[in-house]
Protein backbone atom coordinates (compact mmCIF):
# COMPACT_ATOMS: atom_id res chain seq x y z
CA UNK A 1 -51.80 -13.31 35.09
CA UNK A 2 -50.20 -12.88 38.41
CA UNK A 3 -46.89 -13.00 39.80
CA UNK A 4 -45.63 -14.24 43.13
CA UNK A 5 -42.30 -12.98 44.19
CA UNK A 6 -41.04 -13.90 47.56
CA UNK A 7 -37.62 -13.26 48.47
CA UNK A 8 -36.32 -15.09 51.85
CA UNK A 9 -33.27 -13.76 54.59
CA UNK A 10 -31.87 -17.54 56.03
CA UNK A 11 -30.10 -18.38 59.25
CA UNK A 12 -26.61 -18.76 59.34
CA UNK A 13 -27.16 -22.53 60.49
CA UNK A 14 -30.67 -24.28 61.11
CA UNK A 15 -31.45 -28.02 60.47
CA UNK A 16 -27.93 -29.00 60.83
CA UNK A 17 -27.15 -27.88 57.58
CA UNK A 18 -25.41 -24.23 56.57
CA UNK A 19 -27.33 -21.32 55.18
CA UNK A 20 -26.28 -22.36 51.38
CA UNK A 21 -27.01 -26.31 52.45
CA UNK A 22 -30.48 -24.68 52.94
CA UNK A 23 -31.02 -22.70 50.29
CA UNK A 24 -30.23 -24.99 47.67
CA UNK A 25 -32.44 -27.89 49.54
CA UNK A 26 -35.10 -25.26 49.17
CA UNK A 27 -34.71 -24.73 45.86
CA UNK A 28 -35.09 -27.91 44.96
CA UNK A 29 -37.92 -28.56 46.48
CA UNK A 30 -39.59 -25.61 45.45
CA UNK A 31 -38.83 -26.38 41.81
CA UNK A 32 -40.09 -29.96 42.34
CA UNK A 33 -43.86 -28.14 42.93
CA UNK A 34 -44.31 -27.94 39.29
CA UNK A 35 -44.30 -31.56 38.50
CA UNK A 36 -47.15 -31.48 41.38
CA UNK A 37 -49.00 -28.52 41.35
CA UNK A 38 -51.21 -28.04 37.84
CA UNK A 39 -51.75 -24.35 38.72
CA UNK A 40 -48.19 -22.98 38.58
CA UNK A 41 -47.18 -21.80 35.39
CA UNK A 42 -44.11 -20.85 35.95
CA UNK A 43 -41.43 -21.09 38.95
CA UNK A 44 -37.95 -19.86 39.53
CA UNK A 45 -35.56 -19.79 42.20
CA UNK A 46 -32.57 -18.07 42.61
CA UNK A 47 -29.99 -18.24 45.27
CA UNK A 48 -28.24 -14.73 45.73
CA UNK A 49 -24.45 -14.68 44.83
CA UNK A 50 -21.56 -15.19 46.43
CA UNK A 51 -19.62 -11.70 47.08
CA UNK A 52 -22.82 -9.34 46.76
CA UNK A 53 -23.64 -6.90 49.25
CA UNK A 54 -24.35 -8.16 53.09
CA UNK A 55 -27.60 -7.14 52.96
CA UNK A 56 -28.84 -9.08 49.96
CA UNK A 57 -31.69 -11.38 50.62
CA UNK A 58 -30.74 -15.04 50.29
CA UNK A 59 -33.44 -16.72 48.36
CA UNK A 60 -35.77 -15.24 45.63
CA UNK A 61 -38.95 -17.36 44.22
CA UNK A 62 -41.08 -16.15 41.41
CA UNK A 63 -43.72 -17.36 39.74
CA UNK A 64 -46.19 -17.29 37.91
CA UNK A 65 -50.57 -18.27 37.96
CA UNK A 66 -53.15 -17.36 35.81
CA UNK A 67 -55.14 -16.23 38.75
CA UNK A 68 -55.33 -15.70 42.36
CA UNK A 69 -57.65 -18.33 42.72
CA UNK A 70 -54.63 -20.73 41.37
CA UNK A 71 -52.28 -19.01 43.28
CA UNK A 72 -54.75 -19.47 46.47
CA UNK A 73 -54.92 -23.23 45.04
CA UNK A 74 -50.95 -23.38 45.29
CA UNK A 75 -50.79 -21.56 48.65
CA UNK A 76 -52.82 -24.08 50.23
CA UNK A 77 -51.74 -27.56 48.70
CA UNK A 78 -50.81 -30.23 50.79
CA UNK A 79 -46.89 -30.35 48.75
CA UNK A 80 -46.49 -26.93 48.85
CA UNK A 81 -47.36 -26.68 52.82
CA UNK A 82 -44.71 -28.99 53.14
CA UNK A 83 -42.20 -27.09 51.45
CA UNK A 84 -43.42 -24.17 53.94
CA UNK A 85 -42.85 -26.64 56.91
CA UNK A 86 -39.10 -26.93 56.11
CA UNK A 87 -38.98 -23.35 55.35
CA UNK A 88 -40.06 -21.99 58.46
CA UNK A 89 -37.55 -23.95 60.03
CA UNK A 90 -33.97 -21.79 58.33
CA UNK A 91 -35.50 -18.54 57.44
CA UNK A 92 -35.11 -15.27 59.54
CA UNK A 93 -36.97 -12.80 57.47
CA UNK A 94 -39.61 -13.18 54.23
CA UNK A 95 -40.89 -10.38 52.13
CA UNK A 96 -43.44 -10.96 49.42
CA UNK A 97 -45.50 -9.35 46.35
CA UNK A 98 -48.26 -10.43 44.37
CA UNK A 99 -49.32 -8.27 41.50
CA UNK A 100 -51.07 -8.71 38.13
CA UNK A 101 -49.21 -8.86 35.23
């Protein structure tokens, strides 16, 4: 098994919308992947609370593939690129990890 954690730092305002605006539209569409994508087997978002230190990361995704060739699969398909596209577009700063579990 491997995991895929990716944690996300979001502008204060990009796509006319505000930092939370963003973060729960990316949510939402990363949690739609797993109607889509056979090789995720499991996915989780979290959006980082309200009153928490400043210099808490915004967004957190994990999830979960049975190998890295699925998680390669889900890297590269076309509805998760999309997700990627919008993204790009209101985050500042991405960190990620990938290890076996």
């Amino acid at each position: 098994m491997v995991k895929h954690v990716v944690c996300w730092k979001l502008k204060d305002e990009a796509e006319g919308n505000t930092k939370l605006q963003n973060a729960l539209i990316a949510k939402e569409k990363l949690e739609d992947l797993r109607e889509v994508i056979d090789e995720i087997r499991s996915i989780r978002v979290g959006i980082n609370a309200p009153g928490t230190p400043e210099g808490n990361w915004d967004l957190i995704l994990e999830s979960e593939f049975t190998t890295l060739r699925d998680l390669d699969t889900y890297a590269n398909h076309p509805d998760h690129l999309k997700v990627v596209e919008f993204i790009k577009k209101v985050v500042e700063g991405r960190i990620c990890v990938d290890y076996a579990i």
